[in-house]
PDB file of N, CA and C in Angstrom:
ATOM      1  N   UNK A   1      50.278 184.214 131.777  1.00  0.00           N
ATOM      2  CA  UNK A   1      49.035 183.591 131.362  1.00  0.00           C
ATOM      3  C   UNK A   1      49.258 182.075 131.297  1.00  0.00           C
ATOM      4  N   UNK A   2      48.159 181.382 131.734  1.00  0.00           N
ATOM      5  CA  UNK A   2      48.300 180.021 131.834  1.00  0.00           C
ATOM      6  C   UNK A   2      48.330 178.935 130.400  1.00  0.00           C
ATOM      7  N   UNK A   3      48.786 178.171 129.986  1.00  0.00           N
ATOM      8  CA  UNK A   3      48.901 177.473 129.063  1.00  0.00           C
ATOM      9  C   UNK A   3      47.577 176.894 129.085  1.00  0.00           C
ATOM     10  N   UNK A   4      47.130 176.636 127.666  1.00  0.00           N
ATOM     11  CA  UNK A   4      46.067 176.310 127.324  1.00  0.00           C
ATOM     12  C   UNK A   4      46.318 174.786 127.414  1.00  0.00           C
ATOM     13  N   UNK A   5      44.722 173.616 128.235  1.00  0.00           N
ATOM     14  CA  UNK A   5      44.773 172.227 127.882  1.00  0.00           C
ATOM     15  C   UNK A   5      45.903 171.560 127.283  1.00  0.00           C
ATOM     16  N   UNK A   6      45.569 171.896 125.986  1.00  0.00           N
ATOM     17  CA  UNK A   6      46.104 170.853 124.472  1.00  0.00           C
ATOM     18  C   UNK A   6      47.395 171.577 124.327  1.00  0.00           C
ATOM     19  N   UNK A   7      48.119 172.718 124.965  1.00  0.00           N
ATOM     20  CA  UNK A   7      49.400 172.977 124.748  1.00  0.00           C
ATOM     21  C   UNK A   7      50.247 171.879 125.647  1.00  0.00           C
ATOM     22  N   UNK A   8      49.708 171.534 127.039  1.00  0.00           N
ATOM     23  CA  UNK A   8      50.269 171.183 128.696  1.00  0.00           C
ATOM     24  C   UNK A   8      50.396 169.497 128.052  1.00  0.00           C
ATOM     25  N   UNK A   9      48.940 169.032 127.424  1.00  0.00           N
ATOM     26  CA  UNK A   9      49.120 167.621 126.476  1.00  0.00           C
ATOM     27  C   UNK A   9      50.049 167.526 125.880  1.00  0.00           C
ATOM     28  N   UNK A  10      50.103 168.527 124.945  1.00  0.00           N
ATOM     29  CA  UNK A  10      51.397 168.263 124.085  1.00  0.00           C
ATOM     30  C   UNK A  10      52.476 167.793 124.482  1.00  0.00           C
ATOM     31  N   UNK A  11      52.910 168.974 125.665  1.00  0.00           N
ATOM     32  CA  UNK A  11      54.331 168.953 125.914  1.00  0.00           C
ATOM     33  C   UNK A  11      54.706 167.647 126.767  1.00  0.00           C
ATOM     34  N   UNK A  12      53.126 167.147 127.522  1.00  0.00           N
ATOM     35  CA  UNK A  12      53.355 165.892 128.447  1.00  0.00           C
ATOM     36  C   UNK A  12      53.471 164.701 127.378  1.00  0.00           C
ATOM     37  N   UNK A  13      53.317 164.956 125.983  1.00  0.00           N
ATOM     38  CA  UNK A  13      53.057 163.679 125.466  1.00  0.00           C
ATOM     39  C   UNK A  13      54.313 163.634 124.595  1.00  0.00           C
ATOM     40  N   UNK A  14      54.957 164.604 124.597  1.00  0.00           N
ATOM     41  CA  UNK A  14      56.404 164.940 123.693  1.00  0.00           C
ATOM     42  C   UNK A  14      57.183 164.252 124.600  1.00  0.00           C
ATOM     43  N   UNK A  15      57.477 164.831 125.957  1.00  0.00           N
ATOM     44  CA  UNK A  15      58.183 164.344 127.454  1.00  0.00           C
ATOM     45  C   UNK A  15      57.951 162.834 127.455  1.00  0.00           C
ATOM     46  N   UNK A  16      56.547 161.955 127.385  1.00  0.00           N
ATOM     47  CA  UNK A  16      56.571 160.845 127.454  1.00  0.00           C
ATOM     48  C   UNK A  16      57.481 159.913 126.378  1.00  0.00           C
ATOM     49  N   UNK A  17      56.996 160.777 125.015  1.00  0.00           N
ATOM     50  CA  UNK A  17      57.755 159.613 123.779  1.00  0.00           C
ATOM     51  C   UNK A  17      59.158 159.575 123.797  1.00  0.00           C
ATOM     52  N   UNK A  18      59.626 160.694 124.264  1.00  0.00           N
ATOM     53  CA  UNK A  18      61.042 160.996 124.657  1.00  0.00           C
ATOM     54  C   UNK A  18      61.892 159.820 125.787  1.00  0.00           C
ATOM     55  N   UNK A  19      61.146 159.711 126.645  1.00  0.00           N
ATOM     56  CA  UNK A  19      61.218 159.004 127.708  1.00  0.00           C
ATOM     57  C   UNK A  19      60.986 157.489 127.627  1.00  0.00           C
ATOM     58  N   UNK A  20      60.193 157.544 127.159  1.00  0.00           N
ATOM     59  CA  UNK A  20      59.490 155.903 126.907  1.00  0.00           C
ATOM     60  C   UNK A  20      59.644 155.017 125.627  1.00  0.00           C
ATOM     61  N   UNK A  21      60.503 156.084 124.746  1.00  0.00           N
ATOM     62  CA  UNK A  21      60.115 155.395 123.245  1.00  0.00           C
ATOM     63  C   UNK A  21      61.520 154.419 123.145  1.00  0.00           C
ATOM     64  N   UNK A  22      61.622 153.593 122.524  1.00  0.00           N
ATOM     65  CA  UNK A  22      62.358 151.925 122.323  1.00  0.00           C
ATOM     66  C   UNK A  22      62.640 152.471 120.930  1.00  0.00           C
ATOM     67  N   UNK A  23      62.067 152.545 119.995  1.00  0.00           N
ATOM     68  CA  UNK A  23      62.636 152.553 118.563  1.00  0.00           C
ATOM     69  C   UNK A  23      62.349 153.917 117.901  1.00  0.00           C
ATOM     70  N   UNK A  24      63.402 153.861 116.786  1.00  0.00           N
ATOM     71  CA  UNK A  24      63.754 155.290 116.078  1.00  0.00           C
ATOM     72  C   UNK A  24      63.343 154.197 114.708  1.00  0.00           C
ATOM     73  N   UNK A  25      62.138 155.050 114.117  1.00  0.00           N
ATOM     74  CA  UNK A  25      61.952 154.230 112.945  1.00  0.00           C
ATOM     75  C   UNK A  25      61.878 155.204 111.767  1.00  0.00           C
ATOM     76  N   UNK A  26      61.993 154.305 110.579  1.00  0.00           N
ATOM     77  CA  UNK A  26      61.324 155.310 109.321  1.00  0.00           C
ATOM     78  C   UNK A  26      60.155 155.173 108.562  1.00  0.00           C
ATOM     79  N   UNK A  27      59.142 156.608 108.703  1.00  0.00           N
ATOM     80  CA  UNK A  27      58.331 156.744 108.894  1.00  0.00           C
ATOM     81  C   UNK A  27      57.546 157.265 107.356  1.00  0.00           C
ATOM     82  N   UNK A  28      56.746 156.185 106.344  1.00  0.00           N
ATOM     83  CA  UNK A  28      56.554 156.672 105.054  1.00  0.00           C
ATOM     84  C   UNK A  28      55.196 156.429 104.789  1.00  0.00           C
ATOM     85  N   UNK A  29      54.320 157.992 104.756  1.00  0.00           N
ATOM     86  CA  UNK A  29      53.115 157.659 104.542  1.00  0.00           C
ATOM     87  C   UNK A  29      52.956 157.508 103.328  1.00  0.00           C
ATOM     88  N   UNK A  30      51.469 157.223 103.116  1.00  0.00           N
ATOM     89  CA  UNK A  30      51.429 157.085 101.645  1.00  0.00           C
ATOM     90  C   UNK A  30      51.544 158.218 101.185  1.00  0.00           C
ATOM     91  N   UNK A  31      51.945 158.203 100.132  1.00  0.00           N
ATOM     92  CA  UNK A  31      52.010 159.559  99.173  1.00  0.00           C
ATOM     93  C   UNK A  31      53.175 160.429  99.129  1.00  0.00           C
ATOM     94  N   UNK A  32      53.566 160.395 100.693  1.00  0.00           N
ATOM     95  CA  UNK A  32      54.271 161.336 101.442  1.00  0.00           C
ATOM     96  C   UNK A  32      56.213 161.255 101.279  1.00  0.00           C
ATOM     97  N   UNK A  33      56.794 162.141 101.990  1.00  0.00           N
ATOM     98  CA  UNK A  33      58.228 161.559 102.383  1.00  0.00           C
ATOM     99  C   UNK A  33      58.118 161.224 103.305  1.00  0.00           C
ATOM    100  N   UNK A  34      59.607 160.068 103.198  1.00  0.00           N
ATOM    101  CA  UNK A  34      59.960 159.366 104.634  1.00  0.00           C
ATOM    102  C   UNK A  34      60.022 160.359 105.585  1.00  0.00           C
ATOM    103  N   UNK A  35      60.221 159.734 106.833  1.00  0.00           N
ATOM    104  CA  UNK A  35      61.167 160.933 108.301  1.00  0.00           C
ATOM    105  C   UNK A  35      60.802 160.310 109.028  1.00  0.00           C
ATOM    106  N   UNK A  36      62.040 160.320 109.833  1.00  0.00           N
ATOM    107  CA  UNK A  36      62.241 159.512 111.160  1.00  0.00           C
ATOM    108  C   UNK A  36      61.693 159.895 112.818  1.00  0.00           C
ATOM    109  N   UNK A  37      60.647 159.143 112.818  1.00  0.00           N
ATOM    110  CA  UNK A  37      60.710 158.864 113.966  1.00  0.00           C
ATOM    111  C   UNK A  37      60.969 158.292 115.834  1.00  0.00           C
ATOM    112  N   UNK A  38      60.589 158.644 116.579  1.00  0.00           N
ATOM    113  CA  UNK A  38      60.315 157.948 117.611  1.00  0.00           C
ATOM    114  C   UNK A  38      59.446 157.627 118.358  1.00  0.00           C
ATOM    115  N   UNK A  39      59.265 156.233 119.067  1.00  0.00           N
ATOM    116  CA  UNK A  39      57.938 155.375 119.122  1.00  0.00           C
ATOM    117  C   UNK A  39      58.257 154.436 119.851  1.00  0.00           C
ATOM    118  N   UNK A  40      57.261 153.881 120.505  1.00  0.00           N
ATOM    119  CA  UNK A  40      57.126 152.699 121.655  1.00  0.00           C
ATOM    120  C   UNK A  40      56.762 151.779 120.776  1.00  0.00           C
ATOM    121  N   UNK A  41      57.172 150.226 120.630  1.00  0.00           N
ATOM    122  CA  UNK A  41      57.002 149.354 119.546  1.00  0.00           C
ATOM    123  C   UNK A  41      56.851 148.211 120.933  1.00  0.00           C
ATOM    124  N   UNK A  42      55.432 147.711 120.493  1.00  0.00           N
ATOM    125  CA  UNK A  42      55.142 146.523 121.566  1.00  0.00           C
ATOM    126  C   UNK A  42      54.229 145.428 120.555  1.00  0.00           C
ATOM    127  N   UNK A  43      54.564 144.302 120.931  1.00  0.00           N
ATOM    128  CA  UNK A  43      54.599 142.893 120.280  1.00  0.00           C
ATOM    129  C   UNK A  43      53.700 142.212 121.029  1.00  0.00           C
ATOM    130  N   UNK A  44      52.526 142.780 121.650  1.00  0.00           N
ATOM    131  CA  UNK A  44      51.632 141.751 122.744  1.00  0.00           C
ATOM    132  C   UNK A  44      51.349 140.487 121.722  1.00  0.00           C
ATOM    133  N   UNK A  45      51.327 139.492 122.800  1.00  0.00           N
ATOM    134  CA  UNK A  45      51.741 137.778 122.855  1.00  0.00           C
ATOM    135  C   UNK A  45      50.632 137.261 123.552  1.00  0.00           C
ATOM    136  N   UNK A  46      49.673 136.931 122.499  1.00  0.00           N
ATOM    137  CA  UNK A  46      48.263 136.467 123.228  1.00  0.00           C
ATOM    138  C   UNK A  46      48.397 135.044 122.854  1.00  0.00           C
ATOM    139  N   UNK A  47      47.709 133.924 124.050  1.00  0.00           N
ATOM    140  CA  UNK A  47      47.394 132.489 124.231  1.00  0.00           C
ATOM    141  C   UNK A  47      45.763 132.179 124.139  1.00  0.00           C
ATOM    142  N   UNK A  48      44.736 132.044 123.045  1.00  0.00           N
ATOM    143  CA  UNK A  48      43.571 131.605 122.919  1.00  0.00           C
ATOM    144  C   UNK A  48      43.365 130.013 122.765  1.00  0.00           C
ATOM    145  N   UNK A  49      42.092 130.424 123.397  1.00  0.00           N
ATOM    146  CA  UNK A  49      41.295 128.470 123.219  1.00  0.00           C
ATOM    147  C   UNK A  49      42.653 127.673 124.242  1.00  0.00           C
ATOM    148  N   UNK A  50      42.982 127.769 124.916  1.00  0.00           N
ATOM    149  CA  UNK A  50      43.550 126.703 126.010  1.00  0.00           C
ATOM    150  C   UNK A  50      44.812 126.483 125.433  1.00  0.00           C
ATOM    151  N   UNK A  51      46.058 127.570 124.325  1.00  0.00           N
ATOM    152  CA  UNK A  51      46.877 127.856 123.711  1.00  0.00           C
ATOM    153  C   UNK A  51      47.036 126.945 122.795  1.00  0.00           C
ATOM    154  N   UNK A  52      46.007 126.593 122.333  1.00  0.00           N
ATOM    155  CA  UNK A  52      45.775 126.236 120.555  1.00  0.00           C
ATOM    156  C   UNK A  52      46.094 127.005 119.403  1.00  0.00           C
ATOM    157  N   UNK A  53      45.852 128.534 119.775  1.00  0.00           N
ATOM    158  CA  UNK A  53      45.872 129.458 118.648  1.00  0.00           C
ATOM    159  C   UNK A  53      46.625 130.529 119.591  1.00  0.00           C
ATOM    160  N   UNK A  54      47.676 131.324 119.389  1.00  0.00           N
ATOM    161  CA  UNK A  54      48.559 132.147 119.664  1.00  0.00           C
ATOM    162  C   UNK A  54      48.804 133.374 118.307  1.00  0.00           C
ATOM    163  N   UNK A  55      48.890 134.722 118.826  1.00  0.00           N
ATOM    164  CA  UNK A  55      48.833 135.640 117.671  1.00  0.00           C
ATOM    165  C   UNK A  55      50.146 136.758 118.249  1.00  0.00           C
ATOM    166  N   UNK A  56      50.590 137.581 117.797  1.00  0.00           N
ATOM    167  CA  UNK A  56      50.652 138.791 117.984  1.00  0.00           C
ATOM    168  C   UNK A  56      50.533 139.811 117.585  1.00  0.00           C
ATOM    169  N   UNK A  57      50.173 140.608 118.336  1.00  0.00           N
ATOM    170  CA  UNK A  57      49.706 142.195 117.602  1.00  0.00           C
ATOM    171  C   UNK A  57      50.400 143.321 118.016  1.00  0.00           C
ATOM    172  N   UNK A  58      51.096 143.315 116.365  1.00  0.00           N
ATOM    173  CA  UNK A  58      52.495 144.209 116.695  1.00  0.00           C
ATOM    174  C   UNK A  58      52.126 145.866 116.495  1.00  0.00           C
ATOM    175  N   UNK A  59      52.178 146.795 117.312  1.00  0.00           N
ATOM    176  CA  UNK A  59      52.191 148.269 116.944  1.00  0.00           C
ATOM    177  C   UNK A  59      53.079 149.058 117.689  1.00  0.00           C
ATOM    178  N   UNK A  60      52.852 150.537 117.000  1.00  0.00           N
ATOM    179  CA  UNK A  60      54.172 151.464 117.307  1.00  0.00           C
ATOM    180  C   UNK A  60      52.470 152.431 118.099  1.00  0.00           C
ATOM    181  N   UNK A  61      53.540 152.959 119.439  1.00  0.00           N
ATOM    182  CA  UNK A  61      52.629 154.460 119.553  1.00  0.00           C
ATOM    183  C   UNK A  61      53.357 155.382 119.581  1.00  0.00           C
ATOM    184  N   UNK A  62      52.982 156.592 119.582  1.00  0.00           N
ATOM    185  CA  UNK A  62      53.873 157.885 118.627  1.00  0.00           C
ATOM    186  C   UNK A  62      53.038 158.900 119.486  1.00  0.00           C
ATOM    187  N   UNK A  63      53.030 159.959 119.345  1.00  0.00           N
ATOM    188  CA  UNK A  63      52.676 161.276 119.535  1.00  0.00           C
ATOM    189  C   UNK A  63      51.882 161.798 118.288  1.00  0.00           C
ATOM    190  N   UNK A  64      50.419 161.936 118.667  1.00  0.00           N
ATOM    191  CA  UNK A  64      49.319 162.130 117.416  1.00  0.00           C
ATOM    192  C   UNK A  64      50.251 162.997 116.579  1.00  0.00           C
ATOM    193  N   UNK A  65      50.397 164.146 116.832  1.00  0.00           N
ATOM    194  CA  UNK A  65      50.772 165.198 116.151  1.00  0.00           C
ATOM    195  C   UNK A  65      52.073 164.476 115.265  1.00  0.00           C
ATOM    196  N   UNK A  66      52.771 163.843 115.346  1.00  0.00           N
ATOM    197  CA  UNK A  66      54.131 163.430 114.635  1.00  0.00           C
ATOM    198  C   UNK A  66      53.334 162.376 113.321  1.00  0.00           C
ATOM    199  N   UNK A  67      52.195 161.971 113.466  1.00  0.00           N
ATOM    200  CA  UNK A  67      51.462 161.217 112.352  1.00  0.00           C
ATOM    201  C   UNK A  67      50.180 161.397 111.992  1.00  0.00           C
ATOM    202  N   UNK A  68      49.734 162.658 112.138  1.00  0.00           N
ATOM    203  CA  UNK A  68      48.735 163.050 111.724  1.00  0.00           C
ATOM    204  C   UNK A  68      48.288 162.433 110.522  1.00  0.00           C
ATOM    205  N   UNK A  69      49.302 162.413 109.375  1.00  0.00           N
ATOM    206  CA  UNK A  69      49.022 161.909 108.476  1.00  0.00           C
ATOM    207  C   UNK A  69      49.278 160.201 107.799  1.00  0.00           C
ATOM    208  N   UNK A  70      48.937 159.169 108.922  1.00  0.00           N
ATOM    209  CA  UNK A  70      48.609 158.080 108.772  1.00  0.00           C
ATOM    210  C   UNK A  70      48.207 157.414 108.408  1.00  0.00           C
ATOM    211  N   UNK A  71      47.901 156.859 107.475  1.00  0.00           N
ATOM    212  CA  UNK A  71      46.200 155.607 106.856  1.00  0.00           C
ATOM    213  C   UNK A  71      47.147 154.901 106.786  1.00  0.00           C
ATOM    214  N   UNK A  72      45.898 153.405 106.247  1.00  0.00           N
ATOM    215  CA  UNK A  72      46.187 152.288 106.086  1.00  0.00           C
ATOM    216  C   UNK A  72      47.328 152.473 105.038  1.00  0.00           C
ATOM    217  N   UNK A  73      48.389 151.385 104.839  1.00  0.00           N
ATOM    218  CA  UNK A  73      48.644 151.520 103.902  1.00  0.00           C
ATOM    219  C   UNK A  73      50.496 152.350 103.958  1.00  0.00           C
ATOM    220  N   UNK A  74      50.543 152.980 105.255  1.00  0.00           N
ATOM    221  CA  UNK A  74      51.409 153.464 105.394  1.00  0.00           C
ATOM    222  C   UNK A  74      52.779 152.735 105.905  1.00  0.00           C
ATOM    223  N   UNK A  75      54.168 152.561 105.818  1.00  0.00           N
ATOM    224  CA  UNK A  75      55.203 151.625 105.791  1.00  0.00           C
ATOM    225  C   UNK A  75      56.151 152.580 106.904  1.00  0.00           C
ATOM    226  N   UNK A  76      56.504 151.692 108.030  1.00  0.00           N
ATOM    227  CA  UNK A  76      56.958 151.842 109.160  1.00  0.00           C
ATOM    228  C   UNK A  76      58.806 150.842 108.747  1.00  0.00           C
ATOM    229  N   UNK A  77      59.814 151.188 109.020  1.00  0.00           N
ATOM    230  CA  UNK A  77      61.050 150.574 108.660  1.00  0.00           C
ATOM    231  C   UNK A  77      62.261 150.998 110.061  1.00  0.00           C
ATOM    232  N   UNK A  78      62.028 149.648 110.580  1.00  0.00           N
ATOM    233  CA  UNK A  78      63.355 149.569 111.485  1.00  0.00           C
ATOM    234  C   UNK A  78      63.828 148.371 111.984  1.00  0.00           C
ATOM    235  N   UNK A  79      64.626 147.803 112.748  1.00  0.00           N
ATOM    236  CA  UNK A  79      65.557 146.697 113.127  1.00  0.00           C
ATOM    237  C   UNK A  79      65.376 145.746 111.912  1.00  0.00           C
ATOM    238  N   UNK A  80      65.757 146.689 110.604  1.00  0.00           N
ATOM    239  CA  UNK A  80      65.804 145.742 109.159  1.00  0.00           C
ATOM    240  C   UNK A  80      64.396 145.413 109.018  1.00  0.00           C
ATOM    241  N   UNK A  81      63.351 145.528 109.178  1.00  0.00           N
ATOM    242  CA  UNK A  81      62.214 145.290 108.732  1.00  0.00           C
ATOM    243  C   UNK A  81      61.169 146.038 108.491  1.00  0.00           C
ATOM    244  N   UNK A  82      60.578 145.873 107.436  1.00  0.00           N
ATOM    245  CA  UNK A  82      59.640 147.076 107.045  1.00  0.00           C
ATOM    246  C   UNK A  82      57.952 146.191 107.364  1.00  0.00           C
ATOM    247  N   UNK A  83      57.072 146.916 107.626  1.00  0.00           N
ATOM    248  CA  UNK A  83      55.773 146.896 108.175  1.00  0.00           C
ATOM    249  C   UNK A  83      55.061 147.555 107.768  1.00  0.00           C
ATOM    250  N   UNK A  84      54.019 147.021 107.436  1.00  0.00           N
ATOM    251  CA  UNK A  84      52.732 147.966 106.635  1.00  0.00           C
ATOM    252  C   UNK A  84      51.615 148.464 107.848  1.00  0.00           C
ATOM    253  N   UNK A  85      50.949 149.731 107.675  1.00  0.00           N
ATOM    254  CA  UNK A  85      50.170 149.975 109.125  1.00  0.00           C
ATOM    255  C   UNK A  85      49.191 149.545 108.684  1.00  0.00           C
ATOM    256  N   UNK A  86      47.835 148.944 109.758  1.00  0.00           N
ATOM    257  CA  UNK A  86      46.667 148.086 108.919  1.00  0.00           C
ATOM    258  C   UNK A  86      45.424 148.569 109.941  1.00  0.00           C
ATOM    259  N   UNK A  87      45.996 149.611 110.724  1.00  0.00           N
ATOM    260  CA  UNK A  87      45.023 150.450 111.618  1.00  0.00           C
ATOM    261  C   UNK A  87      45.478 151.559 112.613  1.00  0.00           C
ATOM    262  N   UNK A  88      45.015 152.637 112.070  1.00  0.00           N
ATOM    263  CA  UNK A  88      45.222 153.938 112.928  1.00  0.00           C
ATOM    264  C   UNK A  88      44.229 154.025 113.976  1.00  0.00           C
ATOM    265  N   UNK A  89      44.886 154.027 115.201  1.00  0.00           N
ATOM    266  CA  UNK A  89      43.905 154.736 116.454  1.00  0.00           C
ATOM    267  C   UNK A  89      44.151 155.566 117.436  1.00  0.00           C
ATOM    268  N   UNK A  90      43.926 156.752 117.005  1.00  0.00           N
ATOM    269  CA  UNK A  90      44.405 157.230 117.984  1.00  0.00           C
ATOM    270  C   UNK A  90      43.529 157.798 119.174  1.00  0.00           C
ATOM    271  N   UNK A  91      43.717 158.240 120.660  1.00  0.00           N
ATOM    272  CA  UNK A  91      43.147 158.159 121.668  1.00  0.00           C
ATOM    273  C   UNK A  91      42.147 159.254 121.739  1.00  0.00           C
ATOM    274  N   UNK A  92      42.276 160.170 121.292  1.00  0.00           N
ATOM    275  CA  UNK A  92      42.058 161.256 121.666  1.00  0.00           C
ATOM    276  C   UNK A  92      42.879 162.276 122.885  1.00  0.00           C
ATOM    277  N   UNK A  93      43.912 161.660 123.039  1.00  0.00           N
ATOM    278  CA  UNK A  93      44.636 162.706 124.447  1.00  0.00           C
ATOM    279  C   UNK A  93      45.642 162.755 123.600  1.00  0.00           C
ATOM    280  N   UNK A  94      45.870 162.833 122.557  1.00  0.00           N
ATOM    281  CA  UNK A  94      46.703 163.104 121.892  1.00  0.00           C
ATOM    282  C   UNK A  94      48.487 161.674 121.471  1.00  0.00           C
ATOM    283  N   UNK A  95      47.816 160.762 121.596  1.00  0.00           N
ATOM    284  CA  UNK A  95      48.584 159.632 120.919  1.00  0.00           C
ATOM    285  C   UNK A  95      48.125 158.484 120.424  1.00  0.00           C
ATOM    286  N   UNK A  96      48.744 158.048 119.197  1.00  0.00           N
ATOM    287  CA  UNK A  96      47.956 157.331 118.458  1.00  0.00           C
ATOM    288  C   UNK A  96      48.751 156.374 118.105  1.00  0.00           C
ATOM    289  N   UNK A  97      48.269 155.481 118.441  1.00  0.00           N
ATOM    290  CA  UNK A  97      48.588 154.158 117.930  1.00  0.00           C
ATOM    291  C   UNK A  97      48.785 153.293 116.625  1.00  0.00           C
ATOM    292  N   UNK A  98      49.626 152.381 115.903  1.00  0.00           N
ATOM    293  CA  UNK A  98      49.844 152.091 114.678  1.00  0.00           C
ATOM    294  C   UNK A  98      49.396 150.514 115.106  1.00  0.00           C
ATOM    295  N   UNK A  99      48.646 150.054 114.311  1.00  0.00           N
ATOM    296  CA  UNK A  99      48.955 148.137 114.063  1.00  0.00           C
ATOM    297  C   UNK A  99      49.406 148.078 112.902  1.00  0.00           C
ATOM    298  N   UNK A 100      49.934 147.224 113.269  1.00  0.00           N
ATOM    299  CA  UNK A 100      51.003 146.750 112.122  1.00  0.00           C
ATOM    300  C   UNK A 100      50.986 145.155 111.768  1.00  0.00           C
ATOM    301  N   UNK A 101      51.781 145.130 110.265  1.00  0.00           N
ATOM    302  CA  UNK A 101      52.056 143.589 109.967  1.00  0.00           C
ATOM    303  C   UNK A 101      52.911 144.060 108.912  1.00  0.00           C
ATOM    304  N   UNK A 102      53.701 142.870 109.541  1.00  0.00           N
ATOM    305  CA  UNK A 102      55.208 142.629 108.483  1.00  0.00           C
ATOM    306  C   UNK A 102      55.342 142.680 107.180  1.00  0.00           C
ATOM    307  N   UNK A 103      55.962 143.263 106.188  1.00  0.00           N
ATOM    308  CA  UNK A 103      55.756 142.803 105.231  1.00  0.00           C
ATOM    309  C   UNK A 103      56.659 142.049 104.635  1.00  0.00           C
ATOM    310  N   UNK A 104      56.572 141.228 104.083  1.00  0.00           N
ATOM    311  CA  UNK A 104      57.264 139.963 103.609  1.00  0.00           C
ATOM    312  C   UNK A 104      57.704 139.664 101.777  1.00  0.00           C
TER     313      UNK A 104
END
């Protein structure tokens, strides 16, 4: 019998984080216990107004299912630095994205 949709997602989106993921972080929702993850951590480096104003917008993407339980508020910890998440999005194909900011 053929595998259902959202099983074939899964396993393609397990295979990807496996493959693609850069950092092993620790992973503490609110409320919750830590546990470690793995995740693609990208730092896009934007130039506005004729590079007057420069930002970056740092997030982790993960595999929905590994953070289901996400909100604001939740603390991401790796290469010595801990990060607060300040927006969950995830796609609907099953991976979801973290923004983040440092906490200091």
């Amino acid at each position: 019998m053929p595998a259902s949709f959202a099983a074939l997602e899964s396993r393609v989106n397990r295979a990807v984080m496996k493959t693609l993921s850069n950092r092993t972080v620790i992973f503490t929702p609110a409320g919750g216990p830590a546990r470690e993850l793995a995740g693609i951590f990208d730092a896009d480096y934007a130039r506005m107004l004729e590079e007057l104003v420069t930002s970056s917008t740092p997030a982790m993407t993960f595999a929905t299912e590994s953070v289901e339980d996400a909100t604001r508020g939740a603390e991401l910890t790796f290469d010595s630095t801990s990060w607060e998440v300040v927006e969950v999005e995830p796609d609907g194909a099953g991976l979801t994205v973290l923004r983040l900011r440092k906490i200091v």
